[in-house]
C-alpha atoms as a PDB file:
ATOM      1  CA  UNK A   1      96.466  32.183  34.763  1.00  0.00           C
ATOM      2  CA  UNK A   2      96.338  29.766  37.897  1.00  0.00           C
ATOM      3  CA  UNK A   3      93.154  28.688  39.763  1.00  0.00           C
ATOM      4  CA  UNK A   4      93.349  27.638  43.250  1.00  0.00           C
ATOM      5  CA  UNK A   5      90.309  25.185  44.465  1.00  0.00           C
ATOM      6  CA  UNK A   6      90.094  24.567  48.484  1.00  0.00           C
ATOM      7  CA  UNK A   7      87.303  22.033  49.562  1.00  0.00           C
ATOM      8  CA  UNK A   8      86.584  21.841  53.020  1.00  0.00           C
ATOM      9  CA  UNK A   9      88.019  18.642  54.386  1.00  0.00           C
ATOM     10  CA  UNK A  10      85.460  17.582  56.343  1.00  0.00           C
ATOM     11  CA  UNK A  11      82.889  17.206  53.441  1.00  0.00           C
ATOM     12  CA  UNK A  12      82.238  13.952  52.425  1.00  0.00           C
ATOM     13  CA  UNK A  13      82.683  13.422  48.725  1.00  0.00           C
ATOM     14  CA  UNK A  14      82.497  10.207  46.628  1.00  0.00           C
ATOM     15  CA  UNK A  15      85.446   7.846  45.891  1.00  0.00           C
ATOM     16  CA  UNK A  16      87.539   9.305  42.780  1.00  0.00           C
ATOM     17  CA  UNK A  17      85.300  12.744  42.718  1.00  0.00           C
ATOM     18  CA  UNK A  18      88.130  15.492  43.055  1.00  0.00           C
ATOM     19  CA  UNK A  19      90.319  14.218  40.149  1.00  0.00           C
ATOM     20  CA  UNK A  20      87.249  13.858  38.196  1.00  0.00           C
ATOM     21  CA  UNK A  21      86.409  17.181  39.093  1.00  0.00           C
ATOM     22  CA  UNK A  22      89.785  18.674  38.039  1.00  0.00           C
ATOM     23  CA  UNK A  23      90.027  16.981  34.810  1.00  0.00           C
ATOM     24  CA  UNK A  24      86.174  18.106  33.686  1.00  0.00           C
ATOM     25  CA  UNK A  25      87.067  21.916  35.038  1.00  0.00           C
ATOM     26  CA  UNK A  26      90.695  21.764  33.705  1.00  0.00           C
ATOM     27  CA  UNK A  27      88.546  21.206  30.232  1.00  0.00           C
ATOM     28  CA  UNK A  28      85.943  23.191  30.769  1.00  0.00           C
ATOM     29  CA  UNK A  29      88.348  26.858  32.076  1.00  0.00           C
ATOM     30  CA  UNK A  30      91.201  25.666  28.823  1.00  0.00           C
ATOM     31  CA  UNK A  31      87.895  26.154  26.351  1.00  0.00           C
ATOM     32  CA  UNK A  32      88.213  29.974  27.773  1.00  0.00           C
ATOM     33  CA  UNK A  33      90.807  30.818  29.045  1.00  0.00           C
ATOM     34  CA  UNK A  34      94.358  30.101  26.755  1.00  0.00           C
ATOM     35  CA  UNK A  35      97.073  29.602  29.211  1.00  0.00           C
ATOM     36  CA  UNK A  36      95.228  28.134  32.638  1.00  0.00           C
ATOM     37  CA  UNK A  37      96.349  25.899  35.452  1.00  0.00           C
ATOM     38  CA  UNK A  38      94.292  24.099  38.064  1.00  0.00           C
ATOM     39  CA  UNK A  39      94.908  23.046  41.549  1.00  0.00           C
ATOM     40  CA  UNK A  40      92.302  21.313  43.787  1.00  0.00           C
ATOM     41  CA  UNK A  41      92.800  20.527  46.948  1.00  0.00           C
ATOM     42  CA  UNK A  42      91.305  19.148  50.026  1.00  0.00           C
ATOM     43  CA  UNK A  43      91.996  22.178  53.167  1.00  0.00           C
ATOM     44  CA  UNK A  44      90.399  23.347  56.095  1.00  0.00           C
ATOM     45  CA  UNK A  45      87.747  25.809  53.924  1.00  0.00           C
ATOM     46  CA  UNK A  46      86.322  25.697  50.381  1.00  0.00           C
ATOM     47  CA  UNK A  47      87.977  28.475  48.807  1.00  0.00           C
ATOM     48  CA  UNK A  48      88.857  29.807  45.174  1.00  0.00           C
ATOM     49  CA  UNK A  49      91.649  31.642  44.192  1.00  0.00           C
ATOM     50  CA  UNK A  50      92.543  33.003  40.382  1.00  0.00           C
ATOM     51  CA  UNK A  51      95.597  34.275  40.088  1.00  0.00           C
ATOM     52  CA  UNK A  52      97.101  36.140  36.586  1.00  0.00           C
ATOM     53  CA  UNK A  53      93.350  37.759  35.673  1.00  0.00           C
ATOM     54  CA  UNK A  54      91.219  40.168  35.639  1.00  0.00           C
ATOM     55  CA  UNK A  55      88.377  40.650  38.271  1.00  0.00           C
ATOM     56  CA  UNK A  56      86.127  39.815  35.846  1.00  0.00           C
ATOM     57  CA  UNK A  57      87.690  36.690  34.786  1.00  0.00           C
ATOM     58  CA  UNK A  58      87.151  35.331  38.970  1.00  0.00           C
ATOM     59  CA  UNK A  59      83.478  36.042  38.090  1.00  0.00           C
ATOM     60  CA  UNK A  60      83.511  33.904  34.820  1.00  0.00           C
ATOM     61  CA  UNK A  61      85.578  31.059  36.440  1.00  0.00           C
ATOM     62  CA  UNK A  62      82.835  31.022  39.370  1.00  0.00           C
ATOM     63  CA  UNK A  63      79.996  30.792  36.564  1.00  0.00           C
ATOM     64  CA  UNK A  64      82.305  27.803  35.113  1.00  0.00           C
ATOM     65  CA  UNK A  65      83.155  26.053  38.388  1.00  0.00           C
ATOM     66  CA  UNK A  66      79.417  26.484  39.373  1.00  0.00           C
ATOM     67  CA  UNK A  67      78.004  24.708  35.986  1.00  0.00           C
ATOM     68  CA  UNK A  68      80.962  22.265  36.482  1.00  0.00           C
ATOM     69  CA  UNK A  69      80.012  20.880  39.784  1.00  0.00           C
ATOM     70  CA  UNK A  70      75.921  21.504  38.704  1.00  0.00           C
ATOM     71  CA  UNK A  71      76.180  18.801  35.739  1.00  0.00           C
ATOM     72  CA  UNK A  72      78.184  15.991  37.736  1.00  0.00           C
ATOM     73  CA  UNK A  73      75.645  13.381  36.711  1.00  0.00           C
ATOM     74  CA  UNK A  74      77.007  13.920  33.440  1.00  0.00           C
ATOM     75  CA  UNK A  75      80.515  13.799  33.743  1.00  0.00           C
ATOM     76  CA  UNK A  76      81.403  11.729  37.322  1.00  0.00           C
ATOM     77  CA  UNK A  77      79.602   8.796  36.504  1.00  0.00           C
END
């Protein structure tokens, strides 16, 4: 399975915060999901894109990315 992350270009995002993000949510989707690859990157819209799954498995990945990106006190700093 491959995720696709898009974040919109023009947000303004701390110093070192997207590879942080794709190492935490490279963790957190390889605790459920076997065989997963991650791409973030910055574009002209956020976007996500799963590729390989199930419909259902977009909707978990969502709840993932969501509590990711919720709890980055935790992890970023």
């Amino acid at each position: 399975m491959r995720v696709e992350l898009s974040i919109d270009r023009t947000k303004e995002l701390p110093k070192g915060a997207v590879p942080a993000l794709e190492k935490e949510l490279l963790k957190r989707l390889q605790n459920h999901f076997d065989d997963c690859s991650l791409v973030i990157r910055r574009a002209g819209s956020d976007g996500l894109s799963v590729y390989g799954g199930e419909k259902e498995i977009k909707k978990t990945v969502e709840e993932i990315l969501q509590q990711t990106w919720e709890s980055a006190d935790d992890w970023f700093y």
